[in-house]
Protein backbone atom coordinates (compact mmCIF):
# COMPACT_ATOMS: atom_id res chain seq x y z
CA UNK A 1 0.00 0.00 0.00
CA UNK A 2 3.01 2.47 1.26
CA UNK A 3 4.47 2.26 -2.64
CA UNK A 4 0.85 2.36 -4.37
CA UNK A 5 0.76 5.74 -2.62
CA UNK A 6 4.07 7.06 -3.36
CA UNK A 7 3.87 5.73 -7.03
CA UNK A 8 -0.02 8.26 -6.68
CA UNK A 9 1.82 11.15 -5.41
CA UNK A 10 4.97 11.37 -8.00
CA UNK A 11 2.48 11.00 -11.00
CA UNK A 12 -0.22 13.64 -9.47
CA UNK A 13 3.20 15.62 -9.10
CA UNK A 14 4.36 15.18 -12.62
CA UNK A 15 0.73 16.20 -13.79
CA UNK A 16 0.51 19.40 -11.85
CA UNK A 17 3.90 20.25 -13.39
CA UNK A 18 2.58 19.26 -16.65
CA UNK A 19 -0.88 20.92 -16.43
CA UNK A 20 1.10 24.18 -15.46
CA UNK A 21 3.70 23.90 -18.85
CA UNK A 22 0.76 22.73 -21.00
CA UNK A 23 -1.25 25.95 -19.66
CA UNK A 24 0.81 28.63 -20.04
CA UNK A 25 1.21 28.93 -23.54
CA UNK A 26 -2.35 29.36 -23.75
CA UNK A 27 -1.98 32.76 -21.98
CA UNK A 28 -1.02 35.96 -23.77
CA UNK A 29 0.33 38.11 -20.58
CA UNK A 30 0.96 40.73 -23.23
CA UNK A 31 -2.96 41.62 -23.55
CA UNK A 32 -3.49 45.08 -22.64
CA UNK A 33 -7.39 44.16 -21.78
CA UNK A 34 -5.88 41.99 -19.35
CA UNK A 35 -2.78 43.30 -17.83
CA UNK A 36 -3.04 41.04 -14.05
CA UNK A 37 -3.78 37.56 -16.31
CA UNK A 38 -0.60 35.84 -15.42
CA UNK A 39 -0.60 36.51 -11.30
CA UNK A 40 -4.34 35.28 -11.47
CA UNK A 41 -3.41 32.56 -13.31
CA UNK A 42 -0.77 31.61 -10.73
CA UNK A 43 -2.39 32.40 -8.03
CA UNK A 44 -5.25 29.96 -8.58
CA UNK A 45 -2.80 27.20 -9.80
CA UNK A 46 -0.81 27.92 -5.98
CA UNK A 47 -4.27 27.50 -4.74
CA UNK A 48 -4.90 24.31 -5.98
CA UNK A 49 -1.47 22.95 -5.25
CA UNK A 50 -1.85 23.69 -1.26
CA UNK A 51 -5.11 21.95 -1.14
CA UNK A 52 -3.64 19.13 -3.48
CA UNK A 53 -0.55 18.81 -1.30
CA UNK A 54 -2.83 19.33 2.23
CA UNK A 55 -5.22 16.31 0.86
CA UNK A 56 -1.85 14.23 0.18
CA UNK A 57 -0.51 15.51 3.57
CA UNK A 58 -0.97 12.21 6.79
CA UNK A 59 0.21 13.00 10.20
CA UNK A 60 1.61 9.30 10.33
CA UNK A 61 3.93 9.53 7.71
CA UNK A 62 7.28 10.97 8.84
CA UNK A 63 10.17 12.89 7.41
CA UNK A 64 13.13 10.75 7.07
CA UNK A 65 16.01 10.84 9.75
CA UNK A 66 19.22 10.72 9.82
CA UNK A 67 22.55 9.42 11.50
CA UNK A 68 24.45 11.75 13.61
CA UNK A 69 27.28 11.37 10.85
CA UNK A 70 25.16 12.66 8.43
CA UNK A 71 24.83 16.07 9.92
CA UNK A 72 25.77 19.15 7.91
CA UNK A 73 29.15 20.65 8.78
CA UNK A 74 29.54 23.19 9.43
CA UNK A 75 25.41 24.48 9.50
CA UNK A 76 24.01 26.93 7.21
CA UNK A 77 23.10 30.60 8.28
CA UNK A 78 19.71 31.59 5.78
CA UNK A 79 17.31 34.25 6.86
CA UNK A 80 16.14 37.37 4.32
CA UNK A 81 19.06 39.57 6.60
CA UNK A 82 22.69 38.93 7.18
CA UNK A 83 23.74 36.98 9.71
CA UNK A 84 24.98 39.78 11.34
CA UNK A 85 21.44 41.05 11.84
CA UNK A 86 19.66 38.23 13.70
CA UNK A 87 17.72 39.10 16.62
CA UNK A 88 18.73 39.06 20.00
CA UNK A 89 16.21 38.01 22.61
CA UNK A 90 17.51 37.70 26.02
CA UNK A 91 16.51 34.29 27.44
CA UNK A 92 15.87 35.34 31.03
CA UNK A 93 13.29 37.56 30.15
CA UNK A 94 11.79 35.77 27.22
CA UNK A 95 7.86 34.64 27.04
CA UNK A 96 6.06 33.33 24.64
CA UNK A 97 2.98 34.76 24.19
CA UNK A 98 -0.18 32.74 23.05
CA UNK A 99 -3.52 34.16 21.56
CA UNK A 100 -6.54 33.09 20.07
CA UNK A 101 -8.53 29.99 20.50
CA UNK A 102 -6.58 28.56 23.59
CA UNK A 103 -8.06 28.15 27.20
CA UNK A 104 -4.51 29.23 29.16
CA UNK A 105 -3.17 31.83 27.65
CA UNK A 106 -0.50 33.29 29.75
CA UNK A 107 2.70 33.70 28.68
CA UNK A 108 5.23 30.63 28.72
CA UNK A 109 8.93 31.37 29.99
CA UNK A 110 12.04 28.85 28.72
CA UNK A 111 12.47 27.42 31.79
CA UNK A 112 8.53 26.24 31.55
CA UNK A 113 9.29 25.11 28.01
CA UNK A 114 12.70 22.94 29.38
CA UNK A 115 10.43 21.30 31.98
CA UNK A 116 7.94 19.57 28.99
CA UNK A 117 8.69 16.63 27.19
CA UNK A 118 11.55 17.24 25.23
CA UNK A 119 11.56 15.26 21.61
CA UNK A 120 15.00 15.04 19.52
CA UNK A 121 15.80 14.58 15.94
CA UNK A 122 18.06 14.53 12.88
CA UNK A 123 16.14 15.61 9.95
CA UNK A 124 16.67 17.36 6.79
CA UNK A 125 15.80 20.97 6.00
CA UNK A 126 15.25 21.67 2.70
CA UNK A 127 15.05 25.16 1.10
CA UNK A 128 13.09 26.15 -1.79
CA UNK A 129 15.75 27.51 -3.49
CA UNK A 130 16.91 24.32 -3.80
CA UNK A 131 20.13 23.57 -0.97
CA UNK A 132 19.15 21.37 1.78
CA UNK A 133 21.27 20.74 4.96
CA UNK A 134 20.83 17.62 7.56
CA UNK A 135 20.73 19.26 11.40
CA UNK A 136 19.96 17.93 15.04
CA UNK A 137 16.91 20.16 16.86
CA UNK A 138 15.60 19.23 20.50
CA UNK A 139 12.52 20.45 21.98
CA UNK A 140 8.65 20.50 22.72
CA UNK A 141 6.42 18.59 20.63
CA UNK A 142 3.65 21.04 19.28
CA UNK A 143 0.92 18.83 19.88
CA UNK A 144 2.09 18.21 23.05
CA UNK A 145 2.24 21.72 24.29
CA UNK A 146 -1.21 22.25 22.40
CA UNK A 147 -2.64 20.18 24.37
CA UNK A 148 -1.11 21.79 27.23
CA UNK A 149 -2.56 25.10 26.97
CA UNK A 150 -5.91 23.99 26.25
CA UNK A 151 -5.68 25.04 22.04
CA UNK A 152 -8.93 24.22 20.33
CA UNK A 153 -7.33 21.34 17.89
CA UNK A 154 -10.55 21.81 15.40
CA UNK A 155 -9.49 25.21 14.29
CA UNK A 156 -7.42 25.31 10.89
CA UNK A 157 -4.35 27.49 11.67
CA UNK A 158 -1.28 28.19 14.12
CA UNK A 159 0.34 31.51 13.47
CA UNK A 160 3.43 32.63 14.74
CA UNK A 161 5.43 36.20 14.59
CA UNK A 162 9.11 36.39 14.98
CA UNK A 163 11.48 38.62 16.84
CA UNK A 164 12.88 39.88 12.94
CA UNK A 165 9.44 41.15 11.75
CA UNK A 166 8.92 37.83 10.34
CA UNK A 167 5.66 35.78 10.41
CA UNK A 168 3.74 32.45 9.23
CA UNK A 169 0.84 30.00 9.63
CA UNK A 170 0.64 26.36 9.44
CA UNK A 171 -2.47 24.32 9.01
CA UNK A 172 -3.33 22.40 12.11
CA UNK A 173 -2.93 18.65 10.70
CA UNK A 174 0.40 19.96 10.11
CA UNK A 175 1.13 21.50 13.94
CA UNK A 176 -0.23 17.66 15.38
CA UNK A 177 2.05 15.56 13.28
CA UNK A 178 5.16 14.09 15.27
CA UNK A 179 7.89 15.61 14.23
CA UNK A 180 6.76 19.02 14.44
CA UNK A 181 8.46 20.36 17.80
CA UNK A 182 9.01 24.05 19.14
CA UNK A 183 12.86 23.81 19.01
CA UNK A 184 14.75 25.09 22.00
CA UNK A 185 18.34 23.74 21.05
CA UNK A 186 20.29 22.74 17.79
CA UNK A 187 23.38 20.53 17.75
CA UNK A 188 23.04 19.96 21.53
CA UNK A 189 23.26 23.31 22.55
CA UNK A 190 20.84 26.37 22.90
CA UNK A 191 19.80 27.94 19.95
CA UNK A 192 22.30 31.02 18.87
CA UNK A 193 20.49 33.82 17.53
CA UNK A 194 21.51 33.04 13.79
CA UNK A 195 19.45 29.95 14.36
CA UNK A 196 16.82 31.16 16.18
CA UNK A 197 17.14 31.32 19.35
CA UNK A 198 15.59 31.30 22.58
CA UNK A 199 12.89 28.93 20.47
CA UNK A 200 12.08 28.23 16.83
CA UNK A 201 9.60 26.19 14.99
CA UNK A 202 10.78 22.91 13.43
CA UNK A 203 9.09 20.87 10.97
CA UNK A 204 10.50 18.51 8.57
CA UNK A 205 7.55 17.98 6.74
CA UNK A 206 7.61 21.48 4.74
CA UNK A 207 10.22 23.73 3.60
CA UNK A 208 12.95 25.61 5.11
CA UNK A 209 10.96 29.46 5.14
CA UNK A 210 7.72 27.03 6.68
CA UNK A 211 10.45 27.00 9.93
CA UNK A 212 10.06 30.59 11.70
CA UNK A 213 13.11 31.37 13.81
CA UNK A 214 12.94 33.90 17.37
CA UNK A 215 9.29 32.70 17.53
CA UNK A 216 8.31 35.44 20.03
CA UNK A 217 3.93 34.73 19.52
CA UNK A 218 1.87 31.85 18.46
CA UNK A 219 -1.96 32.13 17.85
CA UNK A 220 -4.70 29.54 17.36
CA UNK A 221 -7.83 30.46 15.10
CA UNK A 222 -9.95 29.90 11.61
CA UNK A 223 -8.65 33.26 10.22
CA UNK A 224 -5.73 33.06 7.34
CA UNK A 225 -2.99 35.36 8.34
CA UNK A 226 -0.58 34.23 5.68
CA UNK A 227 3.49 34.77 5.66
CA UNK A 228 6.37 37.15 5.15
CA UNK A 229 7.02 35.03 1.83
CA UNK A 230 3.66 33.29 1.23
CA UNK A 231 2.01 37.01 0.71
CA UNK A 232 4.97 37.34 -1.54
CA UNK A 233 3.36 34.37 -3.76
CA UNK A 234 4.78 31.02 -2.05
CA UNK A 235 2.90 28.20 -1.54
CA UNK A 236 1.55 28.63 1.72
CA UNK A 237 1.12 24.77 1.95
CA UNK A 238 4.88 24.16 1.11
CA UNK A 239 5.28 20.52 2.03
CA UNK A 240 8.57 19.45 1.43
C-alpha cells in the first residue's frame, strides 16, 4: 500500500507540473485588456497545489532521519538579513505569548518550556531555493504543548510572529504531526540567535521558510494570516 501511494503522489506531481507547462502557452500576458492575467493565473494554480498537497498531507507519515554522521558541517546561516542582523532576545526575560482559541493563555517562559517533554531529531531541511542541509533540533512537541494550553485542535491554523518582523501560519494537521516540535536547542546546545534562538519552529515535513526562527507569539484560530514570503506568492502549503 506504502508504494501504491508514493507511485499516486509522483504522477499527481508530474501532472501538476505538466498541467502548469501545457497551460501557459495558452496565456497571452501581453494583452493590454488583461494586464493582471498571469498573477491570477498563478495564483489559482498555488491555490490548488496547497489543497492538493494538504489532501496528500498524513500526520503518520514521517520525514526521514538521519545518522548523527550525516549532519551538515559546518550548519548553514539563511534568513532574508545577514547573519549579522539576527535578533537578540535575552533568554531570562523571554515569554512566549499565546492568543486566540486557547483556554490558558499566559505567557510561557524557557524554563517552563525545558520542563515539557523534550523530543530530539536529525532531519533534513530543505530550502526552496533548492540547498538542503541535515541538522539535530531538541525540543517540545507542538501537539504536546497544544494540548497543554488547552488550544482548540478543530481550528485550521497556528500563526506565529518572529522577533525579525517575520511571520507564518501552518495548518493544524500539520502543527499535530510528530515531528513538528518548538525547538529550543540545535546541535546539543541552545539555539544562537543566527538559528533562532531562545525557540524556533521545526518541521521537517515542509520547507525551510515554513520553519520561523525567534518565535516570540503563536496564535490559534480559523482566520488566514498568511506569511512574510507566502504574501509574496509562495505556496503557503509548502510541504517538502
Amino acid at each position: 500500500m506504502k508504494k501504491l501511494d508514493l507511485n499516486r503522489r509522483k504522477l499527481l506531481g508530474r501532472a501538476l507540473a505538466l498541467g502548469a507547462l501545457t497551460a501557459l502557452p495558452a496565456c497571452d500576458y501581453d494583452d493590454p485588456a488583461h494586464p493582471d492575467l498571469a498573477d491570477r493565473f498563478l495564483h489559482a494554480m498555488s491555490s490548488w497545489n496547497d489543497r492538493v498537497q494538504a489532501a496528500l498531507f498524513s500526520r503518520h507519515t514521517l520525514a526521514p532521519t538521519f545518522s548523527a554522521a550525516q549532519i551538515t558541517n559546518p550548519p548553514r546561516f539563511n534568513a532574508f538579513y545577514d547573519i549579522s542582523q539576527a535578533p537578540v532576545v535575552e533568554p531570562a526575560t523571554y515569554r512566549l505569548e499565546l492568543s486566540g482559541q486557547i483556554q490558558e493563555t499566559a505567557p510561557w517562559s524557557l524554563a517552563q518550556l525545558r520542563t515539557m517533554k523534550q523530543e530530539s531529531q536529525i532531519t533534513r531541511l530543505i530550502c526552496v531555493e533548492g540547498w538542503r542541509v541535515i541538522g539535530q533540533w531538541s525540543g517540545v512537541p507542538l501537539a504536546e504543548f497544544l494540548k497543554r494550553i488547552g488550544a482548540d485542535t478543530k481550528c485550521k491554523y497556528v500563526s506565529f510572529k518572529c522577533a525579525d518582523g517575520y511571520y507564518s501560519s501552518i495548518d493544524m494537521a500539520s502543527a499535530l504531526h510528530p515531528q513538528t516540535i518548538l525547538a529550543l536547542d540545535f546541535l546539543n546546545a541552545p539555539l544562537t540567535p543566527a538559528f533562532g534562538a531562545p525557540m524556533r519552529l521545526r518541521i521537517p515535513t515542509k520547507l525551510g521558510f515554513k520553519n520561523p526562527k525567534s518565535v516570540m507569539s503563536m496564535s490559534v484560530g480559523n482566520i488566514y494570516t498568511g506569511g512574510y514570503w507566502e504574501d509574496q506568492g509562495y505556496n503557503w502549503f509548502s510541504g517538502s
